[in-house]
PDB file of N, CA and C in Angstrom:
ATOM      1  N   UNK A   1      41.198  78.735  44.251  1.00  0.00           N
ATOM      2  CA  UNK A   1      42.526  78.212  44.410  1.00  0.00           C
ATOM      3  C   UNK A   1      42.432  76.719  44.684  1.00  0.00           C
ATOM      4  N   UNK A   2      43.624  75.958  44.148  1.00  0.00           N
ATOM      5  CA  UNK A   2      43.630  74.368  44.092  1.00  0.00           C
ATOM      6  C   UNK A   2      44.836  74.358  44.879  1.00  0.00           C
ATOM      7  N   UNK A   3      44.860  73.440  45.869  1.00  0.00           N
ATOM      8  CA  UNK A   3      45.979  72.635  46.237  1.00  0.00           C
ATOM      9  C   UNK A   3      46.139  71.142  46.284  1.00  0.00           C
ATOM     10  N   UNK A   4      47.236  71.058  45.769  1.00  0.00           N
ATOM     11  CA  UNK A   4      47.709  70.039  45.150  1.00  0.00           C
ATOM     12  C   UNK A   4      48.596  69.529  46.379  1.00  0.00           C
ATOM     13  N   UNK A   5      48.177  68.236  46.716  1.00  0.00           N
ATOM     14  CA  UNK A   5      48.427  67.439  47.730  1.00  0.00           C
ATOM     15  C   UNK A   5      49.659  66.137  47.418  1.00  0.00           C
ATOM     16  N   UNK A   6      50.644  66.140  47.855  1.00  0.00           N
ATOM     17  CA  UNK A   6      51.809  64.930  47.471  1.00  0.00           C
ATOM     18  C   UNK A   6      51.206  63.227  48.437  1.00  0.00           C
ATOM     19  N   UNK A   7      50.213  62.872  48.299  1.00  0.00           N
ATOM     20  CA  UNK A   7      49.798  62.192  49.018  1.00  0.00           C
ATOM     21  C   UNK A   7      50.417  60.745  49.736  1.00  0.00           C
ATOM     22  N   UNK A   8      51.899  60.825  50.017  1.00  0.00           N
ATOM     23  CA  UNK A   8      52.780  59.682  50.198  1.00  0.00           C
ATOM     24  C   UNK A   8      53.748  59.824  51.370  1.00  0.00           C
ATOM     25  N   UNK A   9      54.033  59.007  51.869  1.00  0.00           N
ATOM     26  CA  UNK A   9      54.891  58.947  53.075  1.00  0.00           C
ATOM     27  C   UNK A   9      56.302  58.355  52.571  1.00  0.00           C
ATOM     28  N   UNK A  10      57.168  58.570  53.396  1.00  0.00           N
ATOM     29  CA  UNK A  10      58.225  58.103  53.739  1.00  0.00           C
ATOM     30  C   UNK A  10      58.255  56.438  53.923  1.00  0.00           C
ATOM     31  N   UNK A  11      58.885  55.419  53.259  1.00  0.00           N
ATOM     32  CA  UNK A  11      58.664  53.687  53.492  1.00  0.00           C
ATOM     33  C   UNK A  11      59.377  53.914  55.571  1.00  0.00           C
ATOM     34  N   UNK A  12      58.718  53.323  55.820  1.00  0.00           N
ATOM     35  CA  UNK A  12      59.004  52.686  57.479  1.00  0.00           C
ATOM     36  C   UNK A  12      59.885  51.983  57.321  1.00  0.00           C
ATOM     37  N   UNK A  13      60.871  51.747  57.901  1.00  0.00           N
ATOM     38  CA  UNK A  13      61.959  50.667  57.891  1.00  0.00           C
ATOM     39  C   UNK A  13      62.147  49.414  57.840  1.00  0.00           C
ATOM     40  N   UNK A  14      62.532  49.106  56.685  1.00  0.00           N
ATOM     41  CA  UNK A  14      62.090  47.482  56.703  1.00  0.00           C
ATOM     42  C   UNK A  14      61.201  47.286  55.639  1.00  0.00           C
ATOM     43  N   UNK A  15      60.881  48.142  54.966  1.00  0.00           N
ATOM     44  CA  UNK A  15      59.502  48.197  53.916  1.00  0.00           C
ATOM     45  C   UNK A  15      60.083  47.487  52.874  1.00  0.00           C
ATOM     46  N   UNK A  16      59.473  46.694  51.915  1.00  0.00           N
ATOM     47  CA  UNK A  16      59.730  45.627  51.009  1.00  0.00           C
ATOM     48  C   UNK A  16      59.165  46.401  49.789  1.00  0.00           C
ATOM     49  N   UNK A  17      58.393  47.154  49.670  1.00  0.00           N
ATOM     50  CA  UNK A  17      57.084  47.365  48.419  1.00  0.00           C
ATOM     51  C   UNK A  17      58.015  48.563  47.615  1.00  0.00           C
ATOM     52  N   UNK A  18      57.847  48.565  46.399  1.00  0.00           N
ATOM     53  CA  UNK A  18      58.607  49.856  45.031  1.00  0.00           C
ATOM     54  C   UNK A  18      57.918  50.102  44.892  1.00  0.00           C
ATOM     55  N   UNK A  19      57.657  51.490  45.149  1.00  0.00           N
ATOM     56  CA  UNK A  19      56.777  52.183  44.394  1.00  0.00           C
ATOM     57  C   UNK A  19      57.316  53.267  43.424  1.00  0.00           C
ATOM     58  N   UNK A  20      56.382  53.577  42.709  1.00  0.00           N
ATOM     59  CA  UNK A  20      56.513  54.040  41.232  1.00  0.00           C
ATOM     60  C   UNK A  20      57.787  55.121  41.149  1.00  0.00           C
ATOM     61  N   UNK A  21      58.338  55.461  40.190  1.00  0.00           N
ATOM     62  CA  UNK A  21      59.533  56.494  40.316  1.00  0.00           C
ATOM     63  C   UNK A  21      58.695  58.283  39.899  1.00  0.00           C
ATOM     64  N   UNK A  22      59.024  59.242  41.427  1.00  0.00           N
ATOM     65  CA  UNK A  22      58.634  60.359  41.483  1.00  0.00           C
ATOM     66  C   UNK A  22      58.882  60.891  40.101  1.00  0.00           C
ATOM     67  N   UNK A  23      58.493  61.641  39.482  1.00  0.00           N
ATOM     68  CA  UNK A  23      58.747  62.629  38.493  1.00  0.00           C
ATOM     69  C   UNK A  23      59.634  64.192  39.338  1.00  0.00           C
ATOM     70  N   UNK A  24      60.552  64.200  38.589  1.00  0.00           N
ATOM     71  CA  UNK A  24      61.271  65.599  38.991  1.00  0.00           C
ATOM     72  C   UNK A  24      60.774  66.476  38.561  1.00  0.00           C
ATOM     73  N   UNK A  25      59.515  66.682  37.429  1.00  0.00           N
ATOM     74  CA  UNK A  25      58.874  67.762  36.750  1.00  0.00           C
ATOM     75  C   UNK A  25      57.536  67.277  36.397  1.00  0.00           C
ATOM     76  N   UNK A  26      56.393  68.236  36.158  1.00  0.00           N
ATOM     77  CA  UNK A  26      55.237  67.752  35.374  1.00  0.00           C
ATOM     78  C   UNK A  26      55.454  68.647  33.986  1.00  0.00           C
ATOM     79  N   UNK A  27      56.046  69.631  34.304  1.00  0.00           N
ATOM     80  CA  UNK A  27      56.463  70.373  32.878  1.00  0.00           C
ATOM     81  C   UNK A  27      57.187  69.639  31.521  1.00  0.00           C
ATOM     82  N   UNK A  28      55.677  69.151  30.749  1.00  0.00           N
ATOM     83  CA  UNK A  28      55.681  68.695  29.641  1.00  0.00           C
ATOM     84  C   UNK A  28      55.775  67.383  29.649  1.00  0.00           C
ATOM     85  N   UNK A  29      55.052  67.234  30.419  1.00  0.00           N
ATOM     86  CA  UNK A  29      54.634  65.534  30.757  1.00  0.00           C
ATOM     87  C   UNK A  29      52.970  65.332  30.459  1.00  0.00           C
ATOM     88  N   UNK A  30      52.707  64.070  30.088  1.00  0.00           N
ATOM     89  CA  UNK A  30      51.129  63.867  29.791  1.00  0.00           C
ATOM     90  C   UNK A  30      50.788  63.185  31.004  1.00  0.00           C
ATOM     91  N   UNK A  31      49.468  63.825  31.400  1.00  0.00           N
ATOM     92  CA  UNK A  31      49.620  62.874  32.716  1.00  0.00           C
ATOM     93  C   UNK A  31      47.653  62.114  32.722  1.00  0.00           C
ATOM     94  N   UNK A  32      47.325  61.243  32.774  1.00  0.00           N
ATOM     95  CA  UNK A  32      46.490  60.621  32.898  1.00  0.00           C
ATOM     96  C   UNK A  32      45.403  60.569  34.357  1.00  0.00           C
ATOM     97  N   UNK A  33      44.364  60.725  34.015  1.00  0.00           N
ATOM     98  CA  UNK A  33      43.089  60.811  35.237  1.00  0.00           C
ATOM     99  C   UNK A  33      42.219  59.741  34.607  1.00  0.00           C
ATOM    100  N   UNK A  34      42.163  58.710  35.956  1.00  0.00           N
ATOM    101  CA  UNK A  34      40.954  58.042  35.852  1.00  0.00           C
ATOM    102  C   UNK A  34      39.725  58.078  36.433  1.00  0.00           C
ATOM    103  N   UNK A  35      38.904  58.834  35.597  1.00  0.00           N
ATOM    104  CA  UNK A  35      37.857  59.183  36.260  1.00  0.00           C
ATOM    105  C   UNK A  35      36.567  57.744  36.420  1.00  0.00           C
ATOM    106  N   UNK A  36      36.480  58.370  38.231  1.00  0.00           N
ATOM    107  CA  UNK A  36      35.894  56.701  38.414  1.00  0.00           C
ATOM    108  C   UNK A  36      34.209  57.184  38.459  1.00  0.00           C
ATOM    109  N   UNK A  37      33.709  57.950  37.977  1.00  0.00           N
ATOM    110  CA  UNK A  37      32.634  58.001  37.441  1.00  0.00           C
ATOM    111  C   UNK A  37      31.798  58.604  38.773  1.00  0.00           C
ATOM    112  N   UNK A  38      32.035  58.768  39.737  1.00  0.00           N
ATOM    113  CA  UNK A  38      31.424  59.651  41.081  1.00  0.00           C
ATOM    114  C   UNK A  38      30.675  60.876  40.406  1.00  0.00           C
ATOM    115  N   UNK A  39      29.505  61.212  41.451  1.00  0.00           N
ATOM    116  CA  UNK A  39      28.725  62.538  40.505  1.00  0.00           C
ATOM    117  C   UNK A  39      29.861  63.560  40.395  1.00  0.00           C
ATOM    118  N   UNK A  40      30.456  64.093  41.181  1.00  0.00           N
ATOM    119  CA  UNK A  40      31.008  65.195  41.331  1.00  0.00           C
ATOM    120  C   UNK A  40      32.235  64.856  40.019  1.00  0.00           C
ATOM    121  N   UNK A  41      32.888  63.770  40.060  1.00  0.00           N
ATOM    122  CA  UNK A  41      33.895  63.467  38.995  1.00  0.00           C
ATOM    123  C   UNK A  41      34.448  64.511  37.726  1.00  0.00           C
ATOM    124  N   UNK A  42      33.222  64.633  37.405  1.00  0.00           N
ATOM    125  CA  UNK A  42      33.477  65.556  36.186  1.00  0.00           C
ATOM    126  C   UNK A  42      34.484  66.801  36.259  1.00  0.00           C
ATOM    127  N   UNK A  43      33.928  67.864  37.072  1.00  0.00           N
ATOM    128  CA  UNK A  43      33.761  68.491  37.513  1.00  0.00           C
ATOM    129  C   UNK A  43      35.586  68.501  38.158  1.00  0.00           C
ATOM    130  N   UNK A  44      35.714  67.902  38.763  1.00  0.00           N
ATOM    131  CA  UNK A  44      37.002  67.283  39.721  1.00  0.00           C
ATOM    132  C   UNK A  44      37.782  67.214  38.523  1.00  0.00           C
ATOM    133  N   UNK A  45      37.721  66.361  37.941  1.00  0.00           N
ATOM    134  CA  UNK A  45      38.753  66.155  36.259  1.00  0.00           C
ATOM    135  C   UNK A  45      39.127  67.535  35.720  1.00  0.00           C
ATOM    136  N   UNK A  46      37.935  67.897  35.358  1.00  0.00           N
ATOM    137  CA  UNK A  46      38.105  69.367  34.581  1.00  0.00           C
ATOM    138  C   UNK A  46      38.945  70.132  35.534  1.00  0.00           C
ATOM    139  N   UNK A  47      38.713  70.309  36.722  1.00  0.00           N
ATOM    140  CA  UNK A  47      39.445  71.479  37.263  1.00  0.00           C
ATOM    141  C   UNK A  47      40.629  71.026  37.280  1.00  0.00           C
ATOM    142  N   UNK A  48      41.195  69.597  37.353  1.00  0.00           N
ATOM    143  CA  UNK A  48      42.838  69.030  37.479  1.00  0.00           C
ATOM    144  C   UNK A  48      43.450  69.155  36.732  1.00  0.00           C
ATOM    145  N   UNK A  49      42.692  68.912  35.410  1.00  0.00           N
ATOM    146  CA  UNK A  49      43.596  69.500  33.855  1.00  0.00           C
ATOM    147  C   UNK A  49      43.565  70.179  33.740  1.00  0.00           C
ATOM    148  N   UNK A  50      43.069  71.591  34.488  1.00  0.00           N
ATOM    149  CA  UNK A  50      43.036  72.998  33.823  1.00  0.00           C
ATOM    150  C   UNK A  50      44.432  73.536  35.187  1.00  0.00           C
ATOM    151  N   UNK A  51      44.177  73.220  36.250  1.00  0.00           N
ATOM    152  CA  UNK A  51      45.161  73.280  37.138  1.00  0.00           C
ATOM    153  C   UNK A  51      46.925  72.986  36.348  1.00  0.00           C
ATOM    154  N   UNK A  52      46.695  71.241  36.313  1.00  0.00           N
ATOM    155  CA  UNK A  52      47.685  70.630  35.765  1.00  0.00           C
ATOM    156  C   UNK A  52      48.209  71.269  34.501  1.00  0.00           C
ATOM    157  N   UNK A  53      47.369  71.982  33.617  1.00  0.00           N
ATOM    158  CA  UNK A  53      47.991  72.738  32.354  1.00  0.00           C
ATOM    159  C   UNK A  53      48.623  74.096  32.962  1.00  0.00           C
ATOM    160  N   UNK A  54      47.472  74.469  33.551  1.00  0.00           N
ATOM    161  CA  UNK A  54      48.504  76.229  33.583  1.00  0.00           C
ATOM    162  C   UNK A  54      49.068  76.438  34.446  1.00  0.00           C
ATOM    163  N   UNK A  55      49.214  75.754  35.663  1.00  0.00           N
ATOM    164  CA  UNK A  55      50.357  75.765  37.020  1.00  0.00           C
ATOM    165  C   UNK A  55      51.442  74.689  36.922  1.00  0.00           C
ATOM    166  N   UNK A  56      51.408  73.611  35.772  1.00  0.00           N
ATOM    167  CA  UNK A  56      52.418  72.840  36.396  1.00  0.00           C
ATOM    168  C   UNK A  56      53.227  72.663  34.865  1.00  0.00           C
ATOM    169  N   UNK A  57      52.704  73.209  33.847  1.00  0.00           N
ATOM    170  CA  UNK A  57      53.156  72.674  32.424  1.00  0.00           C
ATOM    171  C   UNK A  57      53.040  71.515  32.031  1.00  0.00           C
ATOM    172  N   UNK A  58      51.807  70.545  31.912  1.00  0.00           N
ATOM    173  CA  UNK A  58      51.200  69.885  31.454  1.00  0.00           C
ATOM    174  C   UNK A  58      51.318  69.861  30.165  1.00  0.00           C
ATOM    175  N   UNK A  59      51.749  69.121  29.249  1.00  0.00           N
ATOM    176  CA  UNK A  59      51.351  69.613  27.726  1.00  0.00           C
ATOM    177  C   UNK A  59      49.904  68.578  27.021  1.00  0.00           C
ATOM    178  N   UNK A  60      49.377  67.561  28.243  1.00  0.00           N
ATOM    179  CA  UNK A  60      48.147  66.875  27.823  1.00  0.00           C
ATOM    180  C   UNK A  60      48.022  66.142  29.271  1.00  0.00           C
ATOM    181  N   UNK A  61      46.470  65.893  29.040  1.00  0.00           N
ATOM    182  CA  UNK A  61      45.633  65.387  29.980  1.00  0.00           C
ATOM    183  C   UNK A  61      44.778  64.478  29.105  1.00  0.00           C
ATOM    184  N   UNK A  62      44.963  63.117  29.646  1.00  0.00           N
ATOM    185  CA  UNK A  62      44.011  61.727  28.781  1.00  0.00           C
ATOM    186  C   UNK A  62      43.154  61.471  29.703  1.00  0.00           C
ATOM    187  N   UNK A  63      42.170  61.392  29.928  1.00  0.00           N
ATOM    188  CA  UNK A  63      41.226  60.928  30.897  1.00  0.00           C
ATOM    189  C   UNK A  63      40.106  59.506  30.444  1.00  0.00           C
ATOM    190  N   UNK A  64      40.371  58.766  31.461  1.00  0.00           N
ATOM    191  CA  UNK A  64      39.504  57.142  31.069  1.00  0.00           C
ATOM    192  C   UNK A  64      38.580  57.290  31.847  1.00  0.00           C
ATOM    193  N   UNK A  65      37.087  56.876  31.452  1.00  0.00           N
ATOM    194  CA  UNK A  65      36.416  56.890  32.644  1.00  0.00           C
ATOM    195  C   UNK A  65      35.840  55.184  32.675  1.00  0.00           C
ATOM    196  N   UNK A  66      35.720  55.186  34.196  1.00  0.00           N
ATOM    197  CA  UNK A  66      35.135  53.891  34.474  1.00  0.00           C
ATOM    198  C   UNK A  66      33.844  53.693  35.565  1.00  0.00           C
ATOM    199  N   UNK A  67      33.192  52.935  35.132  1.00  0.00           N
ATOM    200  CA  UNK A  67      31.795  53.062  35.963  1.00  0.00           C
ATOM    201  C   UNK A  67      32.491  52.696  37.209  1.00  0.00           C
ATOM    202  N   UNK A  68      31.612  53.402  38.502  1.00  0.00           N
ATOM    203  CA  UNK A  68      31.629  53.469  39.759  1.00  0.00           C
ATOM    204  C   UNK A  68      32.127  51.789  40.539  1.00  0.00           C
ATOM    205  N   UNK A  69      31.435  51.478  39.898  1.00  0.00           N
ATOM    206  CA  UNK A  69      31.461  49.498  40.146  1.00  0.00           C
ATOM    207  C   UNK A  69      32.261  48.511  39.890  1.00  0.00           C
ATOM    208  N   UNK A  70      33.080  49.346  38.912  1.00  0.00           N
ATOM    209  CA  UNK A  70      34.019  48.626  38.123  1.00  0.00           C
ATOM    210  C   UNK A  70      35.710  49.149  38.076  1.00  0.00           C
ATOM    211  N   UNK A  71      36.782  47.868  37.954  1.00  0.00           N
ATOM    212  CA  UNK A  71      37.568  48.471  37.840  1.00  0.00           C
ATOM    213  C   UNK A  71      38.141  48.903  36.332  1.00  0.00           C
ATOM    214  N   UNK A  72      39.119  49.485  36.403  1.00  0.00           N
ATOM    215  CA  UNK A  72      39.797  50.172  34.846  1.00  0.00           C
ATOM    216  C   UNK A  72      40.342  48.604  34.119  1.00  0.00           C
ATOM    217  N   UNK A  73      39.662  48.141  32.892  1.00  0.00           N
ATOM    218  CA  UNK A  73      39.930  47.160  32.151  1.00  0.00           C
ATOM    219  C   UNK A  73      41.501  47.159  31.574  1.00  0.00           C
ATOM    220  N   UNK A  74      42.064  45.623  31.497  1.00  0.00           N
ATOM    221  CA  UNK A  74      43.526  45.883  31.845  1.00  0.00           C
ATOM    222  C   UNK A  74      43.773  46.574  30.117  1.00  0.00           C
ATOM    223  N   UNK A  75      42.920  46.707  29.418  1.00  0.00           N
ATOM    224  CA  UNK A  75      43.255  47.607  27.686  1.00  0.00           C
ATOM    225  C   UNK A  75      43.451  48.887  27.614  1.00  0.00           C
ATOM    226  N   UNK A  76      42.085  49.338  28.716  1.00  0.00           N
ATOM    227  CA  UNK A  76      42.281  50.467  29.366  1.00  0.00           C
ATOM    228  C   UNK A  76      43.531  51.111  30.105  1.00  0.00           C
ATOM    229  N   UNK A  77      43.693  50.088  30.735  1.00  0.00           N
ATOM    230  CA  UNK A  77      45.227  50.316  31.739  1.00  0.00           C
ATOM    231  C   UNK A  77      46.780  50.837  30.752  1.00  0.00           C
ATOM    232  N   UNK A  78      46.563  49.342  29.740  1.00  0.00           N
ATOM    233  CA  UNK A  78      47.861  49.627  28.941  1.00  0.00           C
ATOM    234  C   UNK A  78      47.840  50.629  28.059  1.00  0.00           C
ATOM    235  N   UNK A  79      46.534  50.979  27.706  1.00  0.00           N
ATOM    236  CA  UNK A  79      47.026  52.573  27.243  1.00  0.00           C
ATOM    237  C   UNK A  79      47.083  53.770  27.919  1.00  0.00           C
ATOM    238  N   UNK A  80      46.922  53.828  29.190  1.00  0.00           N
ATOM    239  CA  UNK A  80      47.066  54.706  29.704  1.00  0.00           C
ATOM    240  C   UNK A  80      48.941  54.730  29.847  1.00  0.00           C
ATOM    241  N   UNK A  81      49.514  53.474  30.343  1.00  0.00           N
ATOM    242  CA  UNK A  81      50.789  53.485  30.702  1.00  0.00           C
ATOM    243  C   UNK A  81      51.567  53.448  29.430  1.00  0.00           C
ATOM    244  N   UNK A  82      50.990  53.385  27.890  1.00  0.00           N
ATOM    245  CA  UNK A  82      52.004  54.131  26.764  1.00  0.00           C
ATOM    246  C   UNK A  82      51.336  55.139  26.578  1.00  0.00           C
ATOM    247  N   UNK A  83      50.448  56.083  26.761  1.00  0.00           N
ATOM    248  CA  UNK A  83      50.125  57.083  26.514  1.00  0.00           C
ATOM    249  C   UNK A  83      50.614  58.078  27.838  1.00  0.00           C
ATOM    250  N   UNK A  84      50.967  57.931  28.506  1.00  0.00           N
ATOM    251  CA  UNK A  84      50.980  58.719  30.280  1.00  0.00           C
ATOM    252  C   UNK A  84      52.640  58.268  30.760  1.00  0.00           C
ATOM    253  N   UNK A  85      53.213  59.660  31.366  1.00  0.00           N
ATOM    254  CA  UNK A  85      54.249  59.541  32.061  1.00  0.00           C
ATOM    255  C   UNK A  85      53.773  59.461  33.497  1.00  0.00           C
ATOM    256  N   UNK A  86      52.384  60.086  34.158  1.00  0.00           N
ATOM    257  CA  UNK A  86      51.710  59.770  34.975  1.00  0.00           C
ATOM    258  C   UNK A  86      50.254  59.742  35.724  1.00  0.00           C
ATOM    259  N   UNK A  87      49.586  58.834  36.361  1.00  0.00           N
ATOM    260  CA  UNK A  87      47.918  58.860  35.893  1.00  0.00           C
ATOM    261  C   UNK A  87      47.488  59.216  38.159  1.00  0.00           C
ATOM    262  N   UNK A  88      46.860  59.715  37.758  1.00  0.00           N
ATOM    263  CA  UNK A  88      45.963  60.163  38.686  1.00  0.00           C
ATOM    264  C   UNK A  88      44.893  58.945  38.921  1.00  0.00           C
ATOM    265  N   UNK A  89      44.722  58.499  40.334  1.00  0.00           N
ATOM    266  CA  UNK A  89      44.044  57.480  40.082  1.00  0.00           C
ATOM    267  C   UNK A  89      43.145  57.556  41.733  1.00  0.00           C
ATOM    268  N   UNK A  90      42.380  56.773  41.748  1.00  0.00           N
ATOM    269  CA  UNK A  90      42.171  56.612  44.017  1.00  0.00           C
ATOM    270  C   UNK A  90      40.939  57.823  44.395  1.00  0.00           C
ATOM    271  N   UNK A  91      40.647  58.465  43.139  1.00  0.00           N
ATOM    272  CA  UNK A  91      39.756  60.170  43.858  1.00  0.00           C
ATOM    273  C   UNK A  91      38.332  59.725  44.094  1.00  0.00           C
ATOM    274  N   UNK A  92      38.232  60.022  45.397  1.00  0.00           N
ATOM    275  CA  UNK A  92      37.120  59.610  46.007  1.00  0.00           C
ATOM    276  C   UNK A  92      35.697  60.971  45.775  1.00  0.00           C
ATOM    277  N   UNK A  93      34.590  59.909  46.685  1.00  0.00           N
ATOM    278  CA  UNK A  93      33.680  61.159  46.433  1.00  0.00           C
ATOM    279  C   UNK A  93      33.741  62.306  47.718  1.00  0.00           C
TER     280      UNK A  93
END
């Protein structure tokens, strides 16, 4: 079993920063993983798209990978954001 974590708070009062607009559904949305190349990574990916397909209605999973050291190149980036309604990003080891 996977649980799927909403990892965000409530803005504190007074907060200045936008952040991204929630999705009301993942059902039939493409959603993007950047895999940052950690051993376990693989492994982690695979189980999110297989999660993300058959529990949430996923209709695709794009996955970029980027060496450990490095960040996601901004070519990289812009296709993720016309290819992706939303990308998975931050997964540690």
């Amino acid at each position: 079993m996977v649980d799927i974590l909403m990892p965000y708070a409530e803005a504190p009062a007074g907060a200045t920063g936008v952040g991204a607009a929630r999705l009301s559904t993942l059902h039939g949305r493409t959603i993007g993983i950047v895999n940052n190349s950690w051993r376990c990574m693989d492994v982690i990916a695979d189980e999110l798209a297989t999660v993300l397909r058959a529990d949430f209605g996923v209709v695709d999973v794009v996955e970029r990978r980027v060496p450990a050291t490095q960040t996601l190149p901004p070519d990289a980036l812009d296709a993720l954001v016309a290819e992706c309604d939303a990308v998975v990003v931050g997964i540690g080891n």
